[in-house]
C-alpha atoms as a PDB file:
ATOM      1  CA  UNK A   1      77.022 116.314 133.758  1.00  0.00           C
ATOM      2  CA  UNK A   2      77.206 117.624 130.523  1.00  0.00           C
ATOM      3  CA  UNK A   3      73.775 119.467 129.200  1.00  0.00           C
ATOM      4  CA  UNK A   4      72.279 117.892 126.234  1.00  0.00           C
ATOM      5  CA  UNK A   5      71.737 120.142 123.119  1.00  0.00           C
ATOM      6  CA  UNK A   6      68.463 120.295 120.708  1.00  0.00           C
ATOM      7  CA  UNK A   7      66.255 118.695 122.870  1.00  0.00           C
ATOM      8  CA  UNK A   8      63.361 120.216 121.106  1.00  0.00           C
ATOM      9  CA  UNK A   9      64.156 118.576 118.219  1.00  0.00           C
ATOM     10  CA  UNK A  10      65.047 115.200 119.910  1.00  0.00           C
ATOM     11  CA  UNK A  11      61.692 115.197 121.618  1.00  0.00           C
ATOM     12  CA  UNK A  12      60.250 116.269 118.004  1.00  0.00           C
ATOM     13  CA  UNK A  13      61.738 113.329 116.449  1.00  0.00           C
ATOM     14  CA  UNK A  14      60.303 110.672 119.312  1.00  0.00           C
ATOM     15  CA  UNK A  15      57.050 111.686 117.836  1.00  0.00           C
ATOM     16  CA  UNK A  16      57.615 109.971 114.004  1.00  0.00           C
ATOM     17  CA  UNK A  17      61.119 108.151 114.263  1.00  0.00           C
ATOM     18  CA  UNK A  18      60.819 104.487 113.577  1.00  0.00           C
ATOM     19  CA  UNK A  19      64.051 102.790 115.184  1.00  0.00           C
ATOM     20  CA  UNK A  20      62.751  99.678 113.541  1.00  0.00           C
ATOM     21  CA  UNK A  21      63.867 100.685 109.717  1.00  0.00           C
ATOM     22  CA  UNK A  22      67.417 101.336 111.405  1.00  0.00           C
ATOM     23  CA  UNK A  23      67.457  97.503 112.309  1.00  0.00           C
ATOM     24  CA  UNK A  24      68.062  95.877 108.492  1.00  0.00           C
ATOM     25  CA  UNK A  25      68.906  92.356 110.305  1.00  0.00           C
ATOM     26  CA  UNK A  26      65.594  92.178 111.267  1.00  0.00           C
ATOM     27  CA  UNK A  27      63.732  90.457 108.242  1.00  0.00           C
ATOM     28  CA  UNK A  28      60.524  89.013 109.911  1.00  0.00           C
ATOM     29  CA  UNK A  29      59.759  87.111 106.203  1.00  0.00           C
ATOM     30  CA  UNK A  30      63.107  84.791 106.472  1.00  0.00           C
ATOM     31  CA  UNK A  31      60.979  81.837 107.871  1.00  0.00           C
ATOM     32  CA  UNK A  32      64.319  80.928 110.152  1.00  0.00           C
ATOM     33  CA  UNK A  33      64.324  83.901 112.125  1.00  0.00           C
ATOM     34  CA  UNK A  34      65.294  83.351 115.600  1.00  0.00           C
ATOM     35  CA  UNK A  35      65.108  86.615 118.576  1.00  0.00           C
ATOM     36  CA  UNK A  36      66.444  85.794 121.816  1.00  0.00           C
ATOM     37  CA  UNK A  37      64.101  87.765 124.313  1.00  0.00           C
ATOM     38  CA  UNK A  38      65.471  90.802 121.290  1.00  0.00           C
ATOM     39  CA  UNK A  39      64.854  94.088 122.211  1.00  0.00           C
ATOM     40  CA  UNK A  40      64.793  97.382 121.909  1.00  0.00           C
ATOM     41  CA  UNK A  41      65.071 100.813 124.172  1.00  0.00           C
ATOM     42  CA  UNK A  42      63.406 103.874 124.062  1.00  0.00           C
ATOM     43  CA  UNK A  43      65.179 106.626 126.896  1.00  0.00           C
ATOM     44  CA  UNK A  44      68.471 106.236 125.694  1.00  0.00           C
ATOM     45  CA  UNK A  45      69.991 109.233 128.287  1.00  0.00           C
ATOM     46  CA  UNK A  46      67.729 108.683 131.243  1.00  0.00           C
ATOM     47  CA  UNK A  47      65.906 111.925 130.728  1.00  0.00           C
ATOM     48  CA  UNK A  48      62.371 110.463 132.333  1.00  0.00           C
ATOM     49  CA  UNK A  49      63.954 109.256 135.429  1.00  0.00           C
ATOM     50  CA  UNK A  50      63.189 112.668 137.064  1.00  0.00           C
ATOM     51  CA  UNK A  51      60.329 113.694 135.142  1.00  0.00           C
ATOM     52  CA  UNK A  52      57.210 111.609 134.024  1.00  0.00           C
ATOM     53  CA  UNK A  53      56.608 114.358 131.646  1.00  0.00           C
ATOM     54  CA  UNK A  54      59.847 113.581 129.703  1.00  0.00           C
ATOM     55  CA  UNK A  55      58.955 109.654 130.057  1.00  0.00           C
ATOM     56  CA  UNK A  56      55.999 110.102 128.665  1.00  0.00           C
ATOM     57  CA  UNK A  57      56.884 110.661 125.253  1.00  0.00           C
ATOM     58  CA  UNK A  58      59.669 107.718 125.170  1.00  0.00           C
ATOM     59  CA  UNK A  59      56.592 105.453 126.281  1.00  0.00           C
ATOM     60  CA  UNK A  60      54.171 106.924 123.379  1.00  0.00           C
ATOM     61  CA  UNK A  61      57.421 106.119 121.165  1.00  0.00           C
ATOM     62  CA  UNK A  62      57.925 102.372 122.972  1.00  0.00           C
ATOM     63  CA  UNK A  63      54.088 101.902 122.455  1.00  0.00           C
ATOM     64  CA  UNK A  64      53.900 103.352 118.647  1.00  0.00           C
ATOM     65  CA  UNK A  65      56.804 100.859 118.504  1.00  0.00           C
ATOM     66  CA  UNK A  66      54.479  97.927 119.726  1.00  0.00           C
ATOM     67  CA  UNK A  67      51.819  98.743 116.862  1.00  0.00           C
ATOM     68  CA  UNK A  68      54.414  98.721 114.058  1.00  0.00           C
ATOM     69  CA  UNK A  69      56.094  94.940 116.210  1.00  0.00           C
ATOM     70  CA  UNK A  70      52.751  93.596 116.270  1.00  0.00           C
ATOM     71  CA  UNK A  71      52.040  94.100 112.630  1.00  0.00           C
ATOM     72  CA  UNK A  72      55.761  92.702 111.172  1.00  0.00           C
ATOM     73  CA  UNK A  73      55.503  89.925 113.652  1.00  0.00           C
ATOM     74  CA  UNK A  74      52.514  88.710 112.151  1.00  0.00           C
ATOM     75  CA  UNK A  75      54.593  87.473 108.868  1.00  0.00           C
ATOM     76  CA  UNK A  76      56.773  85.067 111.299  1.00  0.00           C
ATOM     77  CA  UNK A  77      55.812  82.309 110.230  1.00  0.00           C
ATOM     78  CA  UNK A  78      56.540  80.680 113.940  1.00  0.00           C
ATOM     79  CA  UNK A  79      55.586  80.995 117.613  1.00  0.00           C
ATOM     80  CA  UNK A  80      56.323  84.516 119.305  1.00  0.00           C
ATOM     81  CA  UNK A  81      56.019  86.196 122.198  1.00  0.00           C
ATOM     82  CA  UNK A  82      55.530  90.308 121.769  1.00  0.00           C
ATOM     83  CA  UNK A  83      55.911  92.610 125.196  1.00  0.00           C
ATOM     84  CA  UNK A  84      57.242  95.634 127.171  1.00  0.00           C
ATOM     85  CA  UNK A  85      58.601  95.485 130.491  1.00  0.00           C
ATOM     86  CA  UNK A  86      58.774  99.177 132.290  1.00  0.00           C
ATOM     87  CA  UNK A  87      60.522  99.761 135.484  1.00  0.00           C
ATOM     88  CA  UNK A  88      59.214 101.624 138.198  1.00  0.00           C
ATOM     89  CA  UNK A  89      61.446 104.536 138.313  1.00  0.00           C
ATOM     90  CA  UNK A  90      63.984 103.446 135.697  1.00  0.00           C
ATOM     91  CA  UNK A  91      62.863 104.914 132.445  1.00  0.00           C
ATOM     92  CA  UNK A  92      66.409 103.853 130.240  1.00  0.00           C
ATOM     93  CA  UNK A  93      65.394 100.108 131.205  1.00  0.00           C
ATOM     94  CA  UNK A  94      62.004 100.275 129.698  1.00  0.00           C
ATOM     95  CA  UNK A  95      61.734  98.033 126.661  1.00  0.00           C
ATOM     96  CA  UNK A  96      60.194  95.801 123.701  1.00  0.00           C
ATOM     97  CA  UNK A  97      60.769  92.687 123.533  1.00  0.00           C
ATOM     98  CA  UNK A  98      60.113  90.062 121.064  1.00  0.00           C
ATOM     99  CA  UNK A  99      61.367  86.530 121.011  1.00  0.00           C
ATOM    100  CA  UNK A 100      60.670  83.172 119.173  1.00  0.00           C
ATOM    101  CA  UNK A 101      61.739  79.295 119.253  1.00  0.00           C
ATOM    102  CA  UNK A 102      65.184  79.114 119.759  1.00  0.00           C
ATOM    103  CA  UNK A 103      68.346  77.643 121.341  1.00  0.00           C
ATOM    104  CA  UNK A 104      69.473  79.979 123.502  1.00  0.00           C
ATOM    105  CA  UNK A 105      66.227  80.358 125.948  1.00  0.00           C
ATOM    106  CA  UNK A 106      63.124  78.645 126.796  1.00  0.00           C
ATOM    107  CA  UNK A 107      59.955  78.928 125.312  1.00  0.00           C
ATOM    108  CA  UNK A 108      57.127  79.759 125.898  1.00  0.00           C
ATOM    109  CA  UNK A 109      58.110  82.276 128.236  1.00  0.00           C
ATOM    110  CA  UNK A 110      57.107  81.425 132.126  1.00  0.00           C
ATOM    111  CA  UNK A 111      56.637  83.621 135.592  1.00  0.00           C
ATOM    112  CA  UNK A 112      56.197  83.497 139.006  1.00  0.00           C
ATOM    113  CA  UNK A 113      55.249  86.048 141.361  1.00  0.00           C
ATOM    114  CA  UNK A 114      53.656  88.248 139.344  1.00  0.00           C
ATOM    115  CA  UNK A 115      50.302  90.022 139.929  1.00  0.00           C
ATOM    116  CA  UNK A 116      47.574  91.934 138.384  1.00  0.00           C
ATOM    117  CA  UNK A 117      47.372  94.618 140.649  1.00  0.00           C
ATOM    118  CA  UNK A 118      49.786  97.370 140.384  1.00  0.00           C
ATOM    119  CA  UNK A 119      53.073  97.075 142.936  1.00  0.00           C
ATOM    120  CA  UNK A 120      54.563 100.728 141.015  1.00  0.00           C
ATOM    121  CA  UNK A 121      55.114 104.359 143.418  1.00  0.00           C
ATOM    122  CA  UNK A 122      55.680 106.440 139.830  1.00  0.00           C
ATOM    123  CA  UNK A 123      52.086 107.897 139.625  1.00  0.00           C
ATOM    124  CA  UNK A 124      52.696 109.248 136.458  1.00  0.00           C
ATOM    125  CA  UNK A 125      53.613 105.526 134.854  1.00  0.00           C
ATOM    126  CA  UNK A 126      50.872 103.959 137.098  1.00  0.00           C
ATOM    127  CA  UNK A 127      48.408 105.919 135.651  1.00  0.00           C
ATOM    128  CA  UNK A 128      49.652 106.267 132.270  1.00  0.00           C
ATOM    129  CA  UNK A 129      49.862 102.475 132.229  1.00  0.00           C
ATOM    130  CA  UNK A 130      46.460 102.090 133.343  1.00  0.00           C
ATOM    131  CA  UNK A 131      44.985 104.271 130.381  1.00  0.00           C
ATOM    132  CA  UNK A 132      46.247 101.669 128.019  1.00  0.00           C
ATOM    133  CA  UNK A 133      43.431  99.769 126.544  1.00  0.00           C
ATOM    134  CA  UNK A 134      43.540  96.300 125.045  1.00  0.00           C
ATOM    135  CA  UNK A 135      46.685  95.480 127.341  1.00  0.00           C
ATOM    136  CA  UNK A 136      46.904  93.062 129.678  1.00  0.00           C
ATOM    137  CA  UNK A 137      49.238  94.124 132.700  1.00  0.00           C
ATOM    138  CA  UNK A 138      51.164  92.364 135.215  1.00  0.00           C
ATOM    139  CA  UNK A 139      52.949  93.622 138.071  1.00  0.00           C
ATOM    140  CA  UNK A 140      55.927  92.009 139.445  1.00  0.00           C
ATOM    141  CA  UNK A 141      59.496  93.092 141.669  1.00  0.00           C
ATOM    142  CA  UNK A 142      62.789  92.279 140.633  1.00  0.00           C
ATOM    143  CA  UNK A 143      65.075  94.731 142.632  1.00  0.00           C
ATOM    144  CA  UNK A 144      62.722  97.099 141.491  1.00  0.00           C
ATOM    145  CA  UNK A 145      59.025  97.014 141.172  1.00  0.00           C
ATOM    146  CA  UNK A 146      58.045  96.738 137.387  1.00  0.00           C
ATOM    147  CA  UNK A 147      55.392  95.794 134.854  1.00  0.00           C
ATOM    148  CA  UNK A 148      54.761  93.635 131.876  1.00  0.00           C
ATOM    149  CA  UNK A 149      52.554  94.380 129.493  1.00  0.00           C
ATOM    150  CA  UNK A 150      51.660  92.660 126.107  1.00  0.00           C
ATOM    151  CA  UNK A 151      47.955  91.977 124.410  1.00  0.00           C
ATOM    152  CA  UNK A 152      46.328  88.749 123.839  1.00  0.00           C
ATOM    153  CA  UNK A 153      45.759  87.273 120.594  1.00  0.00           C
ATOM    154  CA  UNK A 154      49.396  89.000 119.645  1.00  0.00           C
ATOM    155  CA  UNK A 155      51.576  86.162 119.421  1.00  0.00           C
ATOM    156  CA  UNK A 156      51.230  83.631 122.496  1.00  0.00           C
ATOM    157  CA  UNK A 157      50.891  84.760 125.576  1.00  0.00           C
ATOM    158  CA  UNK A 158      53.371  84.245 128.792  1.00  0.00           C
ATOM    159  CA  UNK A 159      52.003  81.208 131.052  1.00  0.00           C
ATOM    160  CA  UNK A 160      51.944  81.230 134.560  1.00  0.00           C
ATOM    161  CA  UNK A 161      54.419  78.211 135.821  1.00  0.00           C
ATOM    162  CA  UNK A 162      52.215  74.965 136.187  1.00  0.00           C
ATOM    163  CA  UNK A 163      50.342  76.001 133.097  1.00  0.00           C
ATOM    164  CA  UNK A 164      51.409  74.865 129.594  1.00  0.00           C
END
């Protein structure tokens, strides 16, 4: 494997980047904007899959990410759905989503099988995870165990199946 250079800066950078400005598409006052399940990830080279401590600044970037989401969503002028899936011990898969009305999947967002007591063996991510306040968390396993986390009040909320 080839050894990454300047990862003092890269880490550096995690802490004030904003990946959002680097999207121009994404133009939450056109009142026809559509995001299929649109997202974005965080640990581009997989460098927290063998150490929570290099995870844990790609999730404080994910999260920051979530603040800055939850504030430009608010100008769609249209249903949305705001979250953050993160894999147990899969740190390039962990994610933002956000998704509105649209064609291509269904809406409001439904699940199954999911629980609201943590399923996760990372220690590091169970416990980070479970210092996050105003969050609601739910824990589910989809060839890995994983977690999805999003806030009320932020958008609508996911509905368990049989609910509408």
């Amino acid at each position: 494997m080839k050894k990454l250079r300047g990862l003092k800066k890269y880490f550096q950078r995690l802490g004030t980047e904003n990946d959002l400005e680097k999207e121009t598409w994404l133009n939450f006052d056109d009142p026809d904007i559509g995001l299929d399940n649109w997202h974005i990830h965080f640990d581009w080279y997989g460098l927290g899959y063998n150490s929570f401590k290099k995870r844990k600044p790609h999730l404080d970037k994910l999260f920051r990410h979530f603040g800055i989401l939850e504030i430009e969503a608010k100008k769609i002028q249209k249903e949305f759905h705001l979250y953050a899936v993160l894999l147990d011990n899969n740190s390039h898969y962990d994610a933002l989503f956000i998704s509105t009305p649209n064609p291509h999947n269904k809406f409001p967002w439904k699940y199954d099988n999911l629980s609201s007591v943590s399923n996760l063996t990372n220690l590091g991510l169970d416990n980070y995870i479970n210092d996050l306040e105003g969050f609601e968390k739910h824990y589910g396993v989809a060839e890995t165990n994983f977690c999805v986390i999003y806030k009320k009040n932020v958008g609508i909320e996911p509905k368990k199946n049989g609910y509408q």
